[in-house]
Protein backbone atom coordinates (compact mmCIF):
# COMPACT_ATOMS: atom_id res chain seq x y z
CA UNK A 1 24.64 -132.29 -36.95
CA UNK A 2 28.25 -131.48 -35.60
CA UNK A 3 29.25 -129.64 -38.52
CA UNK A 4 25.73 -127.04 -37.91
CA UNK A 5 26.85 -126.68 -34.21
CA UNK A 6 30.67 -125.73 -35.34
CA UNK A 7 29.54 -123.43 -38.20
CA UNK A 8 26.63 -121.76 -35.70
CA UNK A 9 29.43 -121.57 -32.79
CA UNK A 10 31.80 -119.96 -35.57
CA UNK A 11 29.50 -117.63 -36.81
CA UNK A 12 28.79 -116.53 -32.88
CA UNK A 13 32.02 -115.82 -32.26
CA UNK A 14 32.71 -113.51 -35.21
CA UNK A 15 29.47 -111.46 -34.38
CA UNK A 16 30.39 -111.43 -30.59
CA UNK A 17 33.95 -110.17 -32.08
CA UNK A 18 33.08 -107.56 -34.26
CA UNK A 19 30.86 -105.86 -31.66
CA UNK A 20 33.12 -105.94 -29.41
CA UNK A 21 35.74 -104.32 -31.78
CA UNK A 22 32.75 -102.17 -32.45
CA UNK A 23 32.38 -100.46 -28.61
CA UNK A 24 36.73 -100.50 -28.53
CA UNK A 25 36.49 -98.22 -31.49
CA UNK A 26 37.45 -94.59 -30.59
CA UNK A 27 34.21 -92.53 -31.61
CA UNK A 28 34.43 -91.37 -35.24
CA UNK A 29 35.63 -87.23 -35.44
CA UNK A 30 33.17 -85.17 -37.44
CA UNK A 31 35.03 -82.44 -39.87
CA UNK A 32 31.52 -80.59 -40.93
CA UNK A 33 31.25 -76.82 -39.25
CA UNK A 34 29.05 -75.17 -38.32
CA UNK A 35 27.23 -73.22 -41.10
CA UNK A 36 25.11 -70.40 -42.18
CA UNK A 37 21.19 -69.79 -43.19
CA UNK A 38 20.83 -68.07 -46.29
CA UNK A 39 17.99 -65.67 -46.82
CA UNK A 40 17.50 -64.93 -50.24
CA UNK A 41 15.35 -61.82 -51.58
CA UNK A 42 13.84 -63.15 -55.11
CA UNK A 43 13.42 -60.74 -58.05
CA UNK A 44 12.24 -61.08 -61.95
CA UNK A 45 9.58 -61.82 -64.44
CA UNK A 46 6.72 -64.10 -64.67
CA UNK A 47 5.42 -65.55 -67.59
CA UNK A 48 2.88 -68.65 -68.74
CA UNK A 49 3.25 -71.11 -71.49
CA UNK A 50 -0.22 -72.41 -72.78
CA UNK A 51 -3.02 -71.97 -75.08
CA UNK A 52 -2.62 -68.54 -75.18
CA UNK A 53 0.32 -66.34 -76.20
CA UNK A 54 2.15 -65.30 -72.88
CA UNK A 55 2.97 -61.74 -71.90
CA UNK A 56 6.17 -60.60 -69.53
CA UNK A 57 4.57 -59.81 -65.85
CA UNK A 58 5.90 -59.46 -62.46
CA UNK A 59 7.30 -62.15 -59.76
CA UNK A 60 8.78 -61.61 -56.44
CA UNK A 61 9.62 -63.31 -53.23
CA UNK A 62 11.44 -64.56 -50.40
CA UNK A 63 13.78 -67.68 -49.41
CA UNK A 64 15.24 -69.65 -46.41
CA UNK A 65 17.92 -72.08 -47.43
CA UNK A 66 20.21 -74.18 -45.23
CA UNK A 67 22.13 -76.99 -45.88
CA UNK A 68 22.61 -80.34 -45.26
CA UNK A 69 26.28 -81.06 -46.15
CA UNK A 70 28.57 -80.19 -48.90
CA UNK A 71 26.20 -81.04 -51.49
CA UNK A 72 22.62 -80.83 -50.81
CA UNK A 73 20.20 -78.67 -48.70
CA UNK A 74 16.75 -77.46 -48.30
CA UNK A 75 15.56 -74.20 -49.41
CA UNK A 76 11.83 -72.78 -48.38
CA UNK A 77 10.40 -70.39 -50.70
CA UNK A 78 7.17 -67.77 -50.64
CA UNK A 79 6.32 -66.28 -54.46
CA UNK A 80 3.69 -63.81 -55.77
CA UNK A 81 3.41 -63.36 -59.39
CA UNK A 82 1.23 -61.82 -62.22
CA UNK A 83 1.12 -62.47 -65.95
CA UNK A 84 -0.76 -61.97 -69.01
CA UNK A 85 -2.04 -63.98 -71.99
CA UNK A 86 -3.27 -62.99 -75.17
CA UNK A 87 -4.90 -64.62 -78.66
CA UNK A 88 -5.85 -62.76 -82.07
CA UNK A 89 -8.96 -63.15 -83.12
CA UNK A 90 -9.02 -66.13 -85.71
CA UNK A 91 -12.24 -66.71 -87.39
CA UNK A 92 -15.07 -67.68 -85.29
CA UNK A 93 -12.87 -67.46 -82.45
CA UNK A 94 -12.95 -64.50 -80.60
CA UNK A 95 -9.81 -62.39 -79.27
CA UNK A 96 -8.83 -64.07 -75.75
CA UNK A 97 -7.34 -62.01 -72.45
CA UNK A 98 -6.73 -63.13 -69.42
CA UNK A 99 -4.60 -61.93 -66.12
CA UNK A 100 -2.99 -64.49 -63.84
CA UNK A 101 -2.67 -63.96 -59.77
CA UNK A 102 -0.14 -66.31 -58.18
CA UNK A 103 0.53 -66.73 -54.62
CA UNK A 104 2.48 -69.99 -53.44
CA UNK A 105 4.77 -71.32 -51.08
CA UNK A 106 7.18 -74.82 -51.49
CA UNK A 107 10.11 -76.88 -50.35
CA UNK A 108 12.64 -77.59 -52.32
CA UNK A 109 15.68 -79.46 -52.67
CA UNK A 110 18.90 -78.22 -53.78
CA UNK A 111 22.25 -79.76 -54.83
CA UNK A 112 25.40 -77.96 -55.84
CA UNK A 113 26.63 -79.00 -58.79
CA UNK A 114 30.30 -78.11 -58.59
CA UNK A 115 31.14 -78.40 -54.55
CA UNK A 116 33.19 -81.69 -55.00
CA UNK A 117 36.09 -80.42 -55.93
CA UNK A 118 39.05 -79.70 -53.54
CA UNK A 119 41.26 -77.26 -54.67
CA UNK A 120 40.36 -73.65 -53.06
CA UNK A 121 38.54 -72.77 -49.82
CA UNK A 122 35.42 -71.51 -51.25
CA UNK A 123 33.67 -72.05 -54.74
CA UNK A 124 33.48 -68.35 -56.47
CA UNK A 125 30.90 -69.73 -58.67
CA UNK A 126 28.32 -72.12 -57.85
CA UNK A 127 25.70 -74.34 -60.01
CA UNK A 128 22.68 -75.25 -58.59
CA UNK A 129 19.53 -77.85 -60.03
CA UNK A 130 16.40 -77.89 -57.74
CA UNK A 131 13.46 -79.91 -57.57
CA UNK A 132 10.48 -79.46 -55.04
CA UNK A 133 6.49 -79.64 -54.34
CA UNK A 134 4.12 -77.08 -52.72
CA UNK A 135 1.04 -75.49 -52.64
CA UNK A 136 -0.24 -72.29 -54.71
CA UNK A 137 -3.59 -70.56 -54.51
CA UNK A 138 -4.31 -68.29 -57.90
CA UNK A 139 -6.98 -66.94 -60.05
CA UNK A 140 -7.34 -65.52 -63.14
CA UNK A 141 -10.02 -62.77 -65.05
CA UNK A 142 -10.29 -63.67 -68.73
CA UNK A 143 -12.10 -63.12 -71.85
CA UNK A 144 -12.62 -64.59 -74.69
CA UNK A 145 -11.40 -67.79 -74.38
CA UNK A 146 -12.14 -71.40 -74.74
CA UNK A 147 -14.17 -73.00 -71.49
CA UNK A 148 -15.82 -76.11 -70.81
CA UNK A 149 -15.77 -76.64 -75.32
CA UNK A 150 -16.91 -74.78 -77.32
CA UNK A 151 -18.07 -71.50 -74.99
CA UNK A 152 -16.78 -68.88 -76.31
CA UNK A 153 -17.33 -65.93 -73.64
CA UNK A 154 -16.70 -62.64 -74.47
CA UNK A 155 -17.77 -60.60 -71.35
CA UNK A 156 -14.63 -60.36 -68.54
CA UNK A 157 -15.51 -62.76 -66.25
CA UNK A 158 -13.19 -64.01 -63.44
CA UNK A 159 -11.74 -67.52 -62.23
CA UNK A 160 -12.02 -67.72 -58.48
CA UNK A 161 -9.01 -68.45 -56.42
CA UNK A 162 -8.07 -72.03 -55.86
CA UNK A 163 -6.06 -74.34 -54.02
CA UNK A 164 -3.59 -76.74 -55.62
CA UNK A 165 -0.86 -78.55 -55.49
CA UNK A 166 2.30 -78.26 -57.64
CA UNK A 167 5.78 -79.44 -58.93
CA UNK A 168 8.82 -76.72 -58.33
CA UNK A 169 12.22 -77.19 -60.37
CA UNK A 170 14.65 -75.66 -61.94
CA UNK A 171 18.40 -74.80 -62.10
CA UNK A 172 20.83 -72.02 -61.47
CA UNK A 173 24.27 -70.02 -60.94
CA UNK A 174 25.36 -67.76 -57.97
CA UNK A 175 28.70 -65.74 -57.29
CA UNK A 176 29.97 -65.07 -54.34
CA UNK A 177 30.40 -61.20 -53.37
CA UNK A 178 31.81 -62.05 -50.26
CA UNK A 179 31.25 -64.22 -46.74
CA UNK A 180 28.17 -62.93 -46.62
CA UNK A 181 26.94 -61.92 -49.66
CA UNK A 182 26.54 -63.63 -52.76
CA UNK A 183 23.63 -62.77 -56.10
CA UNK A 184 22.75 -65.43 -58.28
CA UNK A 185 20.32 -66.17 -61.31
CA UNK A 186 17.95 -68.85 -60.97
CA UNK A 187 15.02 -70.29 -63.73
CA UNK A 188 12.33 -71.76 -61.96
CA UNK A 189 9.16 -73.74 -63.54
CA UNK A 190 5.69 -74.73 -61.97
CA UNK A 191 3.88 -76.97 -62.95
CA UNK A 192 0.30 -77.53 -61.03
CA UNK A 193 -1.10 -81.05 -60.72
CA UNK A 194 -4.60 -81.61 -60.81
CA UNK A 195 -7.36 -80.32 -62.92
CA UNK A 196 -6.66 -76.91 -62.99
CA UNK A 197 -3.60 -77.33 -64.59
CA UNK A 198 -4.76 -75.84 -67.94
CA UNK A 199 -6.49 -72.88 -66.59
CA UNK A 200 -3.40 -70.98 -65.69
CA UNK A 201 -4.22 -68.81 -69.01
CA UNK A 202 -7.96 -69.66 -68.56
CA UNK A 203 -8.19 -71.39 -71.90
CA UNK A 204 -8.72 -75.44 -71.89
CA UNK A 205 -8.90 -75.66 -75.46
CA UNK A 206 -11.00 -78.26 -75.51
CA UNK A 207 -11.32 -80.44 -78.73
CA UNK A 208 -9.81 -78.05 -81.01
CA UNK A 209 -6.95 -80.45 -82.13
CA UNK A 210 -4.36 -78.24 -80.61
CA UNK A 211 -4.59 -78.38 -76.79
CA UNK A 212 -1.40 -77.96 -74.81
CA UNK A 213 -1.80 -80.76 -71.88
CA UNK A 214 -0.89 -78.36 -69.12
CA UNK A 215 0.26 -74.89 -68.82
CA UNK A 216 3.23 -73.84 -67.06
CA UNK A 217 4.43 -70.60 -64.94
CA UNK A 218 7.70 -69.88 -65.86
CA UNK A 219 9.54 -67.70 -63.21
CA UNK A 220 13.25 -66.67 -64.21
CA UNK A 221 14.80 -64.59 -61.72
CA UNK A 222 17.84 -62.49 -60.16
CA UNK A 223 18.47 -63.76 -56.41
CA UNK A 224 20.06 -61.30 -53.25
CA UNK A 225 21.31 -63.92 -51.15
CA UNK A 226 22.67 -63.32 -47.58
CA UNK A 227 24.56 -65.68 -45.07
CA UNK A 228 23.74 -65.37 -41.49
CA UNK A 229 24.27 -66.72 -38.25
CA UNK A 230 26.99 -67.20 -35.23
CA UNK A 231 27.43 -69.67 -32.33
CA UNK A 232 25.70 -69.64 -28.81
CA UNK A 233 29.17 -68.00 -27.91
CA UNK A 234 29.40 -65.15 -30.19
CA UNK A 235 32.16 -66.87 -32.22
CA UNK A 236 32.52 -67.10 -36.22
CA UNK A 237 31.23 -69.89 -38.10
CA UNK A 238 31.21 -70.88 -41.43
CA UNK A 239 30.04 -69.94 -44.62
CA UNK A 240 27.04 -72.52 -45.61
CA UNK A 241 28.61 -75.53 -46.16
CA UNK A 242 27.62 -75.77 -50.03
CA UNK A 243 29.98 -73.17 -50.71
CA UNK A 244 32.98 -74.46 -48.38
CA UNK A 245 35.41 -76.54 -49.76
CA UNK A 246 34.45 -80.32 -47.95
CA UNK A 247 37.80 -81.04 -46.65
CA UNK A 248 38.50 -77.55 -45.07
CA UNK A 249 37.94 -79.09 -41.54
CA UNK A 250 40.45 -81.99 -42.66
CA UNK A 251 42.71 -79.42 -44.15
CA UNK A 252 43.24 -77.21 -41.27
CA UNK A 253 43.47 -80.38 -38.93
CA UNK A 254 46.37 -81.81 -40.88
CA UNK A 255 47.79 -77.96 -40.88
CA UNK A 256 47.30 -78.01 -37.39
CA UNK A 257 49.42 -80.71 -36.61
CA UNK A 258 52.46 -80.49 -39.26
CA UNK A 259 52.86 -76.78 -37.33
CA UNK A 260 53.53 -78.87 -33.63
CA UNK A 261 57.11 -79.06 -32.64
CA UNK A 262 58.91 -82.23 -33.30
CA UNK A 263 59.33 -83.83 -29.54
CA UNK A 264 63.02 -83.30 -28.88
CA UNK A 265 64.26 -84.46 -25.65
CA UNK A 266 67.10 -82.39 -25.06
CA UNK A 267 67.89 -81.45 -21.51
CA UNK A 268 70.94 -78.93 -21.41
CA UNK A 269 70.69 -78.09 -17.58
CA UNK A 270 69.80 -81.33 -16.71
CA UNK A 271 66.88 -80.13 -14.64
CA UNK A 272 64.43 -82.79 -15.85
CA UNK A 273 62.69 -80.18 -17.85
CA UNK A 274 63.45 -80.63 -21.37
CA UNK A 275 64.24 -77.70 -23.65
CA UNK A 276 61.55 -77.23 -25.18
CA UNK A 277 59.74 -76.50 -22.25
CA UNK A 278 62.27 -74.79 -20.01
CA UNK A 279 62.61 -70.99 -19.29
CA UNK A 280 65.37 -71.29 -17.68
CA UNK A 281 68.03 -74.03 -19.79
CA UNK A 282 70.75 -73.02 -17.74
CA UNK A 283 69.63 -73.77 -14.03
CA UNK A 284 72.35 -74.87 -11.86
CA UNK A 285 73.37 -78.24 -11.12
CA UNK A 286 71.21 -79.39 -8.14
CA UNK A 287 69.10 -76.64 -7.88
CA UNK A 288 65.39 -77.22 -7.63
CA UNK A 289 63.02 -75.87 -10.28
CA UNK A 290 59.04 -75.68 -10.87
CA UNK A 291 57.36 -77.18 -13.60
CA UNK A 292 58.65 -74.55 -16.13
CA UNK A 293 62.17 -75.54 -15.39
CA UNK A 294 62.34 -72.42 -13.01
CA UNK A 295 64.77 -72.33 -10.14
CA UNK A 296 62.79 -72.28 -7.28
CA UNK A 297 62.16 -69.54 -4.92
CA UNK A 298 59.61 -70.73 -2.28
CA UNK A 299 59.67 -67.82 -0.24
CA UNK A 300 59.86 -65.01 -2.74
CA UNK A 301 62.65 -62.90 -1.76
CA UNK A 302 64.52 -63.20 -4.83
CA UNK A 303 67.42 -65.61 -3.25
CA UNK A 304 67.29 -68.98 -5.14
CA UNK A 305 66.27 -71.74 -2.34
CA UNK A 306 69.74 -73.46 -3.22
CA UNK A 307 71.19 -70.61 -1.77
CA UNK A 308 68.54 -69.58 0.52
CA UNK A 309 69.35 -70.34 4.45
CA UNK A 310 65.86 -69.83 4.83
CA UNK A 311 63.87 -70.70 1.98
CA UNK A 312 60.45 -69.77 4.06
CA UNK A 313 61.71 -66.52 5.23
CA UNK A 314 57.98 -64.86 7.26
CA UNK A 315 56.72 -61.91 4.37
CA UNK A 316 57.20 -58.92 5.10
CA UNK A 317 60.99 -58.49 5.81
CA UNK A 318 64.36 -57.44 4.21
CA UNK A 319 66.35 -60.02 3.99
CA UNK A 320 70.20 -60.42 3.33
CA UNK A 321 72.32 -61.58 0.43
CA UNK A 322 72.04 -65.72 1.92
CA UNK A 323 67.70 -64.55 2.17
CA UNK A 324 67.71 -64.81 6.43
CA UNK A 325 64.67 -61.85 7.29
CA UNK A 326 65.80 -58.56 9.21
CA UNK A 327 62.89 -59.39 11.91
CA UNK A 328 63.77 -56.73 14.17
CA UNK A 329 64.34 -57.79 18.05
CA UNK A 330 60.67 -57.91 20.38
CA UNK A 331 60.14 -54.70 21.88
CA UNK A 332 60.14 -54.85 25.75
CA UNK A 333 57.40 -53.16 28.49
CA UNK A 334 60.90 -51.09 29.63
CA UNK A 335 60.63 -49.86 25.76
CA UNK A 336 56.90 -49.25 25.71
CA UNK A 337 57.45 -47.36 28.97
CA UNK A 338 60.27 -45.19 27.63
CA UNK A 339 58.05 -44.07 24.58
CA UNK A 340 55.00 -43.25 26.70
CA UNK A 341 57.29 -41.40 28.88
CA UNK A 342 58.82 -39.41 26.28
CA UNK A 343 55.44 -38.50 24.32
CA UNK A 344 53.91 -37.67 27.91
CA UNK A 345 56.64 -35.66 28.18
CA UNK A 346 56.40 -33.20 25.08
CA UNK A 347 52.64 -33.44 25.46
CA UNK A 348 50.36 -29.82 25.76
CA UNK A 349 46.67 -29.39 25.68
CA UNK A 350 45.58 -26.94 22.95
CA UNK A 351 44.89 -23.56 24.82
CA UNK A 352 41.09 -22.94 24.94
CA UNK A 353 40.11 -20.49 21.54
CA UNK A 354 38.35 -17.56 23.98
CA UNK A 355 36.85 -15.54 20.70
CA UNK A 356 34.36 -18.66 20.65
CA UNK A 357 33.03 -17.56 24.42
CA UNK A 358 29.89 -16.30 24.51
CA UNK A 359 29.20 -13.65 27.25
CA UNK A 360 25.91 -12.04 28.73
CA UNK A 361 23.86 -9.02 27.07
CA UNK A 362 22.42 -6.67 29.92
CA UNK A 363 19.30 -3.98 28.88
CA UNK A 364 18.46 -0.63 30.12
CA UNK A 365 14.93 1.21 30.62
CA UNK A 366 13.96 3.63 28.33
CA UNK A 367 16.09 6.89 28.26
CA UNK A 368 18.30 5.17 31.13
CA UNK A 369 21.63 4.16 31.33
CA UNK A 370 21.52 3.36 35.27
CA UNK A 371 22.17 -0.68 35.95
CA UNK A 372 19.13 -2.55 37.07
CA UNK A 373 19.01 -4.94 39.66
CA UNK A 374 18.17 -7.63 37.56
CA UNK A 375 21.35 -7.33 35.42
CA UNK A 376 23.83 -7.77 38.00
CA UNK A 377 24.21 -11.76 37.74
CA UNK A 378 25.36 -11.13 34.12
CA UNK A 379 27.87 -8.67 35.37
CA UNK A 380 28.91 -10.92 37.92
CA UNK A 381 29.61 -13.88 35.45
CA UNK A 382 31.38 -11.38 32.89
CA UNK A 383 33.59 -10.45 35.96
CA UNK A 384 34.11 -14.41 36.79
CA UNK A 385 35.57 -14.82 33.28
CA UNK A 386 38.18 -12.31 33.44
CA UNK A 387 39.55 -13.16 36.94
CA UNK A 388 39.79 -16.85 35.71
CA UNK A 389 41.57 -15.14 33.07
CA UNK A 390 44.03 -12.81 33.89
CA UNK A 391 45.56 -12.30 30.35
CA UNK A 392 41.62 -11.82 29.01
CA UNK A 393 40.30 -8.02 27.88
CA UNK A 394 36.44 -7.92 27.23
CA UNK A 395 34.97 -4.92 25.00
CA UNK A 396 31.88 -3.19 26.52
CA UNK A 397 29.48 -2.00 23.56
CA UNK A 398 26.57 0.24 24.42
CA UNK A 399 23.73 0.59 22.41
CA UNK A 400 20.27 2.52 21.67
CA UNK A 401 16.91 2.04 19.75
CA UNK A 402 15.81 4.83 17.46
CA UNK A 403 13.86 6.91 19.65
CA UNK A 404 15.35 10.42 20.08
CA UNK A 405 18.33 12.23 17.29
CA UNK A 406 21.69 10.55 16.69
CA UNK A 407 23.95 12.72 18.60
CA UNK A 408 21.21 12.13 21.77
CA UNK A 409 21.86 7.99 21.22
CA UNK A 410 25.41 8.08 20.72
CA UNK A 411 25.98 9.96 23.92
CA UNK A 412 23.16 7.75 26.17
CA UNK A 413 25.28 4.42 24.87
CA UNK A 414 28.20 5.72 25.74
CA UNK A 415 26.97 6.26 29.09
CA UNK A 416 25.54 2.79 29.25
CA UNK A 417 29.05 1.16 28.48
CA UNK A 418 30.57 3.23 30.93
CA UNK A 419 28.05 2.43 33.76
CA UNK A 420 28.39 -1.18 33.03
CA UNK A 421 32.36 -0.88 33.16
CA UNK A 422 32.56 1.21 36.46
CA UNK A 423 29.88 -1.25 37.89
CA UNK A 424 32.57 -4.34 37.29
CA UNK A 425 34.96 -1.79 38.52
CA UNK A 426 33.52 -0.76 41.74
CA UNK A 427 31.84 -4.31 42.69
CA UNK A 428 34.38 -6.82 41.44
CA UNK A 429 37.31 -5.36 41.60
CA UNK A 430 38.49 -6.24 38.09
CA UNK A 431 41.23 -3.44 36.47
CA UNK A 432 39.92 -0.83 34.85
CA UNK A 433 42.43 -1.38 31.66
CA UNK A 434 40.96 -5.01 31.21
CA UNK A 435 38.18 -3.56 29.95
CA UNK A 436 37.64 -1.25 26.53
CA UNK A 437 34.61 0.91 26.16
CA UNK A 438 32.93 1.05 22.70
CA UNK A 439 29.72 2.38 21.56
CA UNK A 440 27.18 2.22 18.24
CA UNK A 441 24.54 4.13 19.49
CA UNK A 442 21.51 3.63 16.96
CA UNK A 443 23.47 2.46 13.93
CA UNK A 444 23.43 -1.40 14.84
CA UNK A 445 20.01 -2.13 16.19
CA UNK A 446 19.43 -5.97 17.43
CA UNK A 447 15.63 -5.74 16.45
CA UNK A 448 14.98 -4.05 13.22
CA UNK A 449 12.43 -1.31 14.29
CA UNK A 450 11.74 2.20 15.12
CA UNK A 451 10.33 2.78 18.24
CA UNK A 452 11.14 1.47 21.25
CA UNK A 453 12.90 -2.01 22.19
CA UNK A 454 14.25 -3.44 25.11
CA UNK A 455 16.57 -5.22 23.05
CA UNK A 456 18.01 -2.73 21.85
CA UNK A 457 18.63 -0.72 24.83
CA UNK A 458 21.35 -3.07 25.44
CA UNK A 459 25.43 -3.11 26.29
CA UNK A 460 26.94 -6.06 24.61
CA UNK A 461 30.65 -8.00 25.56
CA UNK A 462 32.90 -9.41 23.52
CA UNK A 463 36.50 -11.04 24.04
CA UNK A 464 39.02 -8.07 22.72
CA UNK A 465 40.96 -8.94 19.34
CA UNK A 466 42.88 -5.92 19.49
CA UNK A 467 39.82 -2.98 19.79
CA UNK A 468 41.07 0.34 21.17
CA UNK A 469 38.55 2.03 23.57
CA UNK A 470 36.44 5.17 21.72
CA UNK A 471 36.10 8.32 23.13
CA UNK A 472 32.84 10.08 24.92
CA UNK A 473 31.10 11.30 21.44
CA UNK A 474 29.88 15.20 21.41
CA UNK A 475 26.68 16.95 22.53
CA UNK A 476 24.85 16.88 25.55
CA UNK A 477 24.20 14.77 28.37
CA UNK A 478 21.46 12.20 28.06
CA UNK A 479 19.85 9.55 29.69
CA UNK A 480 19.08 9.22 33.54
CA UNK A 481 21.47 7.58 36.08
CA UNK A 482 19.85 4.85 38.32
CA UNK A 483 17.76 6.38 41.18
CA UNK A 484 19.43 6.24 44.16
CA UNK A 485 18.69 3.44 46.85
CA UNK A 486 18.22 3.74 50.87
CA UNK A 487 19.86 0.22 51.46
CA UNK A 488 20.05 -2.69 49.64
CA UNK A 489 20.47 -6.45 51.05
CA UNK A 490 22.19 -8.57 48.45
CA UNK A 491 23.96 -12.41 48.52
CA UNK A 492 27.71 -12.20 49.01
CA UNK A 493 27.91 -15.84 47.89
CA UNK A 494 26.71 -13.79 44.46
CA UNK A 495 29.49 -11.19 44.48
CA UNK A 496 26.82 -8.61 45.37
């Protein structure tokens, strides 16, 4: 009984042991990339073995293969086919047709042949044997041959389409173009399970001696294959893995690490940086440096902080050759003072810009050129102006709308600019030379129109910019002067 208890209690302890070694053990590094999908384009001729002779047709399809390691993967593949069969006559047995329609779809598995071996990157040429099942749905249209014994029809009659399962295999080579590119040539055979398996030609055969046990669709074909694929990240990854040499990953690992330095702990500055490390392997004794073996310069002024008095120097300064800033000395409210004093000093106001006045319009009645009553507020503000501005000469432009001849117009607003000046004259007392006469008579009209405008009937001022005054134009006198008043009781306060 002791000796159960000290073998159970043994065998406890070495379980309890090896698990524990078990969870201690660093986790195991895998070496497989990343790989490619292949999708293959699948081109050739399809033929079937049986009871009757087999004619050359047409097969063609698609494929989706990816693998699973080095050696084996999984390939998907879609195929549509046609064939013929035919049989001479032989005695009582008729001649025999028939015309196969295959569609089918299977999964296969595929091992390389030839990826074990270690001696390049990539295999240039690759062996493949495959073996799969699937599903096909065909049907044929015969005459002719042998059904159900000895019925011998002769009329085309056709086999509908059926379901059934089947066995896939085969073998091949392939040659790689490039990365992503490679063509191949593959032999595939099908062979259907159940009991249509000996209708693929449409003959059975039946007790003749010679029956074949099954026919077979024999599919031998050229193959387009193309690798795709890349990471989440956009980056390159590898070529599907049955092409890839297996210890690639291993290789480049053990590259990897031959290429890193061999530690050497070498400090020639003694700046606890080694040299393999240090940018700077001559620092001077005692002098600080960063992480890169650096001297240090905490401030950035380009002084060393062994030699900086002031290793924090505030930004923004010169400093000298020992790095102490140039912070220039407070400025005082004496200084402040003196500066205001001295900009006050040289300070002028811009001189007002008098061509941007505007000044008053006053109209005449018709065939007039006497001032109206109602006009002499204007002529009392245009007066205002130039005695608050002795250095200021105003042009007086009389005007006319298109009522009577040319010479009659030019001559009425020439009186009307004269009768406005000597009213400014007489009544304000302004100088006579402060003021320029000037007349348009009907060329520049205000209101665009023929007949008769108030607007028009008009003497305009304008700050002079250097006009000289015009002379009274020929021809006769025109207009009427203003009718002549008994007494008239104005506002002084107005300047009238």
């Amino acid at each position: 009984m002791t000796v159960r208890k000290l073998t159970f209690a043994f065998l406890f302890a070495l379980v309890a042991c090896a698990l524990s070694a078990q969870d201690a053990a660093a986790p195991a590094r895998s070496f497989t990339p990343k790989d490619q999908w292949e999708i293959g384009l699948d081109l050739g001729s399809a033929f079937v073995t049986g009871d009757l002779d087999a004619k050359p047709g047409f097969g063609g399809g698609l494929h989706v293969r990816k693998a699973l390691d080095h050696v084996f993967s999984l390939r998907g593949n879609f195929l549509f086919a046609s064939a013929t069969n035919e049989r001479d006559a032989v005695g009582s047995i008729p001649q025999g047709k028939s015309a196969l329609t295959w569609i089918s779809g299977d999964a296969q598995a595929v091992i390389a042949l030839n990826n074990l071996r270690f001696n390049k990157p990539n295999r240039k040429v690759l062996l493949n044997a495959f073996a799969g099942v699937g599903f096909n749905n065909y049907s044929t249209e015969y005459s002719g041959v042998l059904r159900e014994g000895n019925i011998r029809p002769t009329a085309t009659t056709k086999q509908e389409a059926e379901t059934s399962l089947h066995l896939s295999f085969g073998a091949g080579i392939a040659y790689r173009v490039s990365p992503k590119l490679n063509i191949g040539l593959e032999y595939t055979l099908y062979n259907v399970f159940g009991n249509n398996k000996d209708l693929l030609d449409s003959d059975e055969n039946i007790g003749q001696g010679s029956t074949s046990y099954g026919d077979l669709l024999h599919f031998p074909h050229l193959q387009l294959n193309f690798n795709i694929g890349k990471s989440k990240d956009g980056s390159k990854i590898s070529e599907p893995l049955y092409w890839a040499n297996p210890l690639n990953e291993v290789s480049n690992a053990i590259t990897a690490l031959e290429a890193r330095p061999v530690y050497d702990p070498t400090d020639t500055d003694a700046d606890g940086i080694i040299d393999a490390i240090d940018d700077e392997d001559n620092s001077p004794a005692g002098a600080r440096v960063n992480t890169k073996g650096v001297t240090l310069d905490s401030d950035g002024d380009k002084v060393a902080d062994y030699q900086d008095k002031e290793p924090f120097s505030p930004p923004g300064y010169k400093v000298d050759a020992m790095g102490v800033a140039q912070v220039p000395k407070p400025i005082t409210e004496t200084d402040v003072n003196r500066l205001i004093d001295a900009k006050l000093a040289n300070f002028k106001l811009p001189a007002p810009k008098v061509t941007e006045w505007f000044l008053p319009m006053i109209n005449f009645k018709d065939n007039s050129y006497g001032v109206e009553y109602a006009e002499y507020e204007k002529l009392y503000q245009i007066a205002t102006v130039l005695k608050q501005n002795p250095e200021l000469k105003v042009v007086a432009i009389g005007g006319t709308d298109k009522r009577s001849t040319e010479k009659y117009n030019n001559v009425l607003s020439y009186n009307r600019a004269k009768a406005a000046i000597d009213f400014i004259v007489a009544q304000h007392g302004i100088a006579r030379d402060r003021l320029i006469l000037n007349w348009v008579g009907e060329g520049t009209t205000l209101i665009p129109v023929d007949g008769a405008n108030l607007q028009n009937r008009r003497v305009e001022f304008r700050v002079a910019k250097g006009e000289t005054e015009m002379a009274r134009p020929e021809g006769k006198e025109a207009g009427k002067p203003a009718p002549k008043k008994g007494s008239f009781k104005g506002n002084k306060d107005a300047g009238y």
